[in-house]
N, C-alpha and C. Protein backbone atom coordinates (compact mmCIF):
# COMPACT_ATOMS: atom_id res chain seq x y z
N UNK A 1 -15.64 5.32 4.55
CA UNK A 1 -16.09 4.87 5.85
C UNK A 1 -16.96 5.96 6.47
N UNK A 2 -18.12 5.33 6.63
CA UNK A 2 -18.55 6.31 7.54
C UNK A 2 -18.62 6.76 8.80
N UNK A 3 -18.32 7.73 9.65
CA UNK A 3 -18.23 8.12 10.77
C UNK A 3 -19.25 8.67 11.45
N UNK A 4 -20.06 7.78 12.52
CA UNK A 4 -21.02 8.62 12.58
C UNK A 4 -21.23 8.34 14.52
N UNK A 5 -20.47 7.62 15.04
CA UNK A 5 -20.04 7.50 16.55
C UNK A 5 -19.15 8.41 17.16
N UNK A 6 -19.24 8.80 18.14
CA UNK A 6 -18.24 9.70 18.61
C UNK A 6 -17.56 9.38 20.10
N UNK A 7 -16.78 9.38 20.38
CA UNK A 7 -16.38 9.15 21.54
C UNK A 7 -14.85 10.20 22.28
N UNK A 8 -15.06 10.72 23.30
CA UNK A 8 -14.04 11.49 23.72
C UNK A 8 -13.23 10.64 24.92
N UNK A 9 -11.78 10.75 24.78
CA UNK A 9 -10.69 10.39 25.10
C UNK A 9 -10.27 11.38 25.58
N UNK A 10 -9.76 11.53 26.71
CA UNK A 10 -8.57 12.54 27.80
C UNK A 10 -7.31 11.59 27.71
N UNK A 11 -6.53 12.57 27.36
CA UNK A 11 -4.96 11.95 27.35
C UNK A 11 -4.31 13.03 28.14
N UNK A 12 -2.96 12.59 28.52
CA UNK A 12 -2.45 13.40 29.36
C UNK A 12 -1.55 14.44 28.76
N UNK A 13 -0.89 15.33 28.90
CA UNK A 13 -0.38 16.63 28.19
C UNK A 13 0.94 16.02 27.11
N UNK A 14 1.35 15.66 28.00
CA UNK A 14 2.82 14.52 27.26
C UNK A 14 1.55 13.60 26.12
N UNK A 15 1.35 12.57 26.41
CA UNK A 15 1.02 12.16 25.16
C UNK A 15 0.03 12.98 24.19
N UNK A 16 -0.96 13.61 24.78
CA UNK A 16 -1.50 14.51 23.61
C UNK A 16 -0.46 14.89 22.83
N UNK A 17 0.47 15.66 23.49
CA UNK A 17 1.34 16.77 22.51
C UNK A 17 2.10 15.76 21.72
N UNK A 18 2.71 14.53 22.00
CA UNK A 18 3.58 13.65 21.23
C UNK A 18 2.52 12.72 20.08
N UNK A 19 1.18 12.20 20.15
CA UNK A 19 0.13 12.71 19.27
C UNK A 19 0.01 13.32 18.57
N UNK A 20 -0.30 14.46 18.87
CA UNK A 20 -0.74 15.82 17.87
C UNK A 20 0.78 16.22 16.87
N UNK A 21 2.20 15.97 17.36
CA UNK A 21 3.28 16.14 16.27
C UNK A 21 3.23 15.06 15.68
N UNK A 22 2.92 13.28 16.02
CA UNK A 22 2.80 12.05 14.78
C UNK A 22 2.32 12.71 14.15
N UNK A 23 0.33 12.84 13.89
CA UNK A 23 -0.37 13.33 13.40
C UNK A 23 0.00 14.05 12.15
N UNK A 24 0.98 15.63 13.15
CA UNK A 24 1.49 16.59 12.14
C UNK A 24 2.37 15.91 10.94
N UNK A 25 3.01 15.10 11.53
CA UNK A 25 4.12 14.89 10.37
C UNK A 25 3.61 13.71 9.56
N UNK A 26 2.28 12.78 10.01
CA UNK A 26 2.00 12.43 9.12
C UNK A 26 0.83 13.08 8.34
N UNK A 27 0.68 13.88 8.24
CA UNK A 27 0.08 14.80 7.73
C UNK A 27 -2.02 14.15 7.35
N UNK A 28 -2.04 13.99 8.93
CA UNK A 28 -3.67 13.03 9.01
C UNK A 28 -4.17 13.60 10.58
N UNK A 29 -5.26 14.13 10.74
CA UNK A 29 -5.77 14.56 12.07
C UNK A 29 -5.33 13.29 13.06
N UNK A 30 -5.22 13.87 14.71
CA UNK A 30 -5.26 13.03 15.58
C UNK A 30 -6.71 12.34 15.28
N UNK A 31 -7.37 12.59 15.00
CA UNK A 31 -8.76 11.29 15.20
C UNK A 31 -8.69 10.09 14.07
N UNK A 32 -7.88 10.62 12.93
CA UNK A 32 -7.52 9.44 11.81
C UNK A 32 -6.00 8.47 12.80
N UNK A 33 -5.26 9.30 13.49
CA UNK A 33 -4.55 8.71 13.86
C UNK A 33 -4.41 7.79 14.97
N UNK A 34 -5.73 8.03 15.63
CA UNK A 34 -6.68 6.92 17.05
C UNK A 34 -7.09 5.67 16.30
N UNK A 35 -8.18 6.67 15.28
CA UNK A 35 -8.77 5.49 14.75
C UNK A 35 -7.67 4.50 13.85
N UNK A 36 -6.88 4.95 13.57
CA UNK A 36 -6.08 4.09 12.54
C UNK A 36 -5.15 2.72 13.57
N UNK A 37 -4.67 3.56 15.21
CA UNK A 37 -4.00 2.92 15.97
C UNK A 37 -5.24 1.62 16.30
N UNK A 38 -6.62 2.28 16.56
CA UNK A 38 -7.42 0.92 17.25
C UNK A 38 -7.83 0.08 16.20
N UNK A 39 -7.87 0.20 14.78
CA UNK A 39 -8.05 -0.49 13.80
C UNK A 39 -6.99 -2.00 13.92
N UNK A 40 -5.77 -1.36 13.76
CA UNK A 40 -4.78 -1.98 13.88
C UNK A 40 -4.39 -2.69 14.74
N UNK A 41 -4.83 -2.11 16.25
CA UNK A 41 -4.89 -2.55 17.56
C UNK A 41 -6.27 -4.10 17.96
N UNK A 42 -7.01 -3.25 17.51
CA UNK A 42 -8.35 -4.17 17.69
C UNK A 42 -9.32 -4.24 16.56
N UNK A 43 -8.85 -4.41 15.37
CA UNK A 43 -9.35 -4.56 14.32
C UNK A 43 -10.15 -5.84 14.21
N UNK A 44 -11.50 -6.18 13.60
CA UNK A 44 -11.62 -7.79 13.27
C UNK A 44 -11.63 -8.06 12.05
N UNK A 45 -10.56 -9.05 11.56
CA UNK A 45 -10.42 -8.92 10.22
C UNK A 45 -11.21 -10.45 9.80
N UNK A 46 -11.46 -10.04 8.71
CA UNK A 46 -12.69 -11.24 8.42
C UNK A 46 -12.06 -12.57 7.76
N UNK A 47 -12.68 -13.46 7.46
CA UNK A 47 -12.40 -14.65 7.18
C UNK A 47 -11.67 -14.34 5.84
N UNK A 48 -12.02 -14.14 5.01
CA UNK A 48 -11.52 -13.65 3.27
C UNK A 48 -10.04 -13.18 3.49
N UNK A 49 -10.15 -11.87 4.27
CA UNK A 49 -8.62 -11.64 4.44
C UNK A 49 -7.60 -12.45 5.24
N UNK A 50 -7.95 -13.08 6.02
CA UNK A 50 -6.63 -14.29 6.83
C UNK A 50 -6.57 -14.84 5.46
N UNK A 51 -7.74 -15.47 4.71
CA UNK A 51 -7.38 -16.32 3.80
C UNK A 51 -6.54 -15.88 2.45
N UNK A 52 -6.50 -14.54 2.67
CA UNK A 52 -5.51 -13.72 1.41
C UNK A 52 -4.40 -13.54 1.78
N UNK A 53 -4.35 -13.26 3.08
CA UNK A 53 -3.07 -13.41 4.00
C UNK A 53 -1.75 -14.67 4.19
N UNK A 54 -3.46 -15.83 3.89
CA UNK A 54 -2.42 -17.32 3.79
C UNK A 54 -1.77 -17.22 3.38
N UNK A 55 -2.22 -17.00 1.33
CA UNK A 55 -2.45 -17.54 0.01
C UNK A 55 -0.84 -16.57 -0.17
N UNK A 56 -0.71 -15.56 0.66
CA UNK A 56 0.05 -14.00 0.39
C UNK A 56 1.44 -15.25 0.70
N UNK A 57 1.40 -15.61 2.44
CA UNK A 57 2.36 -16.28 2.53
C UNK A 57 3.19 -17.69 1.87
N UNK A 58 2.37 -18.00 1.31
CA UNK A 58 2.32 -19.34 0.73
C UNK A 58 3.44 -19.08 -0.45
N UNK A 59 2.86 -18.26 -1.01
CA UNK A 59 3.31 -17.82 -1.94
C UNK A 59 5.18 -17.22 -1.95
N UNK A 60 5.36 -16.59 -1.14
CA UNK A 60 6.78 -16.29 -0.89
C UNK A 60 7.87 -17.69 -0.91
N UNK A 61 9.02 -17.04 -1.45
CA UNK A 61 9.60 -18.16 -1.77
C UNK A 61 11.04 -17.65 -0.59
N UNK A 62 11.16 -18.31 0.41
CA UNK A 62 11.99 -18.16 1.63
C UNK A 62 12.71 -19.43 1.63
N UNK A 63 14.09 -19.11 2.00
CA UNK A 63 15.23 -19.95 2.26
C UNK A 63 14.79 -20.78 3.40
N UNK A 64 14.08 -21.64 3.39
CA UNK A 64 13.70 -22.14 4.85
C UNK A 64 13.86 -23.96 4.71
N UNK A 65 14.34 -24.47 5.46
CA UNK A 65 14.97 -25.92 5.84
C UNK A 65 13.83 -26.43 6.28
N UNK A 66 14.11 -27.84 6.19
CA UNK A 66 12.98 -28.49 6.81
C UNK A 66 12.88 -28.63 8.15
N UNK A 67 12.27 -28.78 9.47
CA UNK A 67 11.58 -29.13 10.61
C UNK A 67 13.34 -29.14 11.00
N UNK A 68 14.13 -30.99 10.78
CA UNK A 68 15.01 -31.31 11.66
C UNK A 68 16.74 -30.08 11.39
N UNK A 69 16.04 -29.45 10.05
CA UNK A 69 17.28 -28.29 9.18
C UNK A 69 17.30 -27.65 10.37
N UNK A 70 16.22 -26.93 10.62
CA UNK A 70 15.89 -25.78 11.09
C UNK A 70 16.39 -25.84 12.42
N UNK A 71 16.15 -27.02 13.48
CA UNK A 71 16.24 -27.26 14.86
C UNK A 71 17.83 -27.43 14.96
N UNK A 72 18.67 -28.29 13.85
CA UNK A 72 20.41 -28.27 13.77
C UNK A 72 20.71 -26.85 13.73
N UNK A 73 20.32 -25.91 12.82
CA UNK A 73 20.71 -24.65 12.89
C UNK A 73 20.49 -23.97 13.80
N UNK A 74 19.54 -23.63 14.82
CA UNK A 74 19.14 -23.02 15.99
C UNK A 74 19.61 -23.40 17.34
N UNK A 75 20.48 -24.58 17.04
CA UNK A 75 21.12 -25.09 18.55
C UNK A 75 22.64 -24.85 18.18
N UNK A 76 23.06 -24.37 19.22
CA UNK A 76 24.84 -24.35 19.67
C UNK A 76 25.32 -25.54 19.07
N UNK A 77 26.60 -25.80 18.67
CA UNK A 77 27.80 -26.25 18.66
C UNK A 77 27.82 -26.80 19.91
N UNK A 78 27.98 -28.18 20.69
CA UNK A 78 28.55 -27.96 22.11
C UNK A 78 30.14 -28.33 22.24
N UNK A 79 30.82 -28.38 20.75
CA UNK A 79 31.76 -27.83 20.74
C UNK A 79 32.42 -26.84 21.18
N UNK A 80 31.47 -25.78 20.61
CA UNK A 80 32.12 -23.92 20.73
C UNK A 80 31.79 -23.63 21.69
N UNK A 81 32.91 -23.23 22.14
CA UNK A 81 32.74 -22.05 22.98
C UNK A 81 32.10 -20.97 23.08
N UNK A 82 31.39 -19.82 23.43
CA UNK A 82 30.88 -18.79 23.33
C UNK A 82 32.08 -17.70 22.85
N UNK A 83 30.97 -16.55 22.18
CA UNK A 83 32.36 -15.71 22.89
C UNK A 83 32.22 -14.54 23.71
């Protein structure tokens, strides 16, 4: 990637310093660790990847009930009591 924009950010002493130890321990400058948060934060991810993303989910094989399964399991008993 190339980097060739620059932009300066003032943070306040508390979060700089709680910053600059992530950073440390993940062993990546605070500016990989901005840029990595606004990537993630405000990233635009393109058409190809949602669609790998689908294909990703589709694919998993999850214990999951159908529509009326799902809605019996997620409602109370109005039998039971709480406890």
């Amino acid at each position: 990637m190339e980097l060739s924009k620059k932009t300066t950010i003032l943070f306040s002493p508390e979060l700089h310093r709680r910053l600059a130890d992530l950073a440390g321990r993940r062993g990546v400058s605070m500016g990989e660790l901005v840029r990595e948060a606004c990537q993630n934060q405000y990233g635009v991810v393109d058409a190809e990847a949602r669609r790998a993303a689908v294909r990703a989910l589709a694919e998993l094989d999850l214990p999951v009930g159908d529509p009326e399964e799902m809605k019996r399991e997620s409602l109370p008993d109005p039998g039971k009591a709480f406890p």
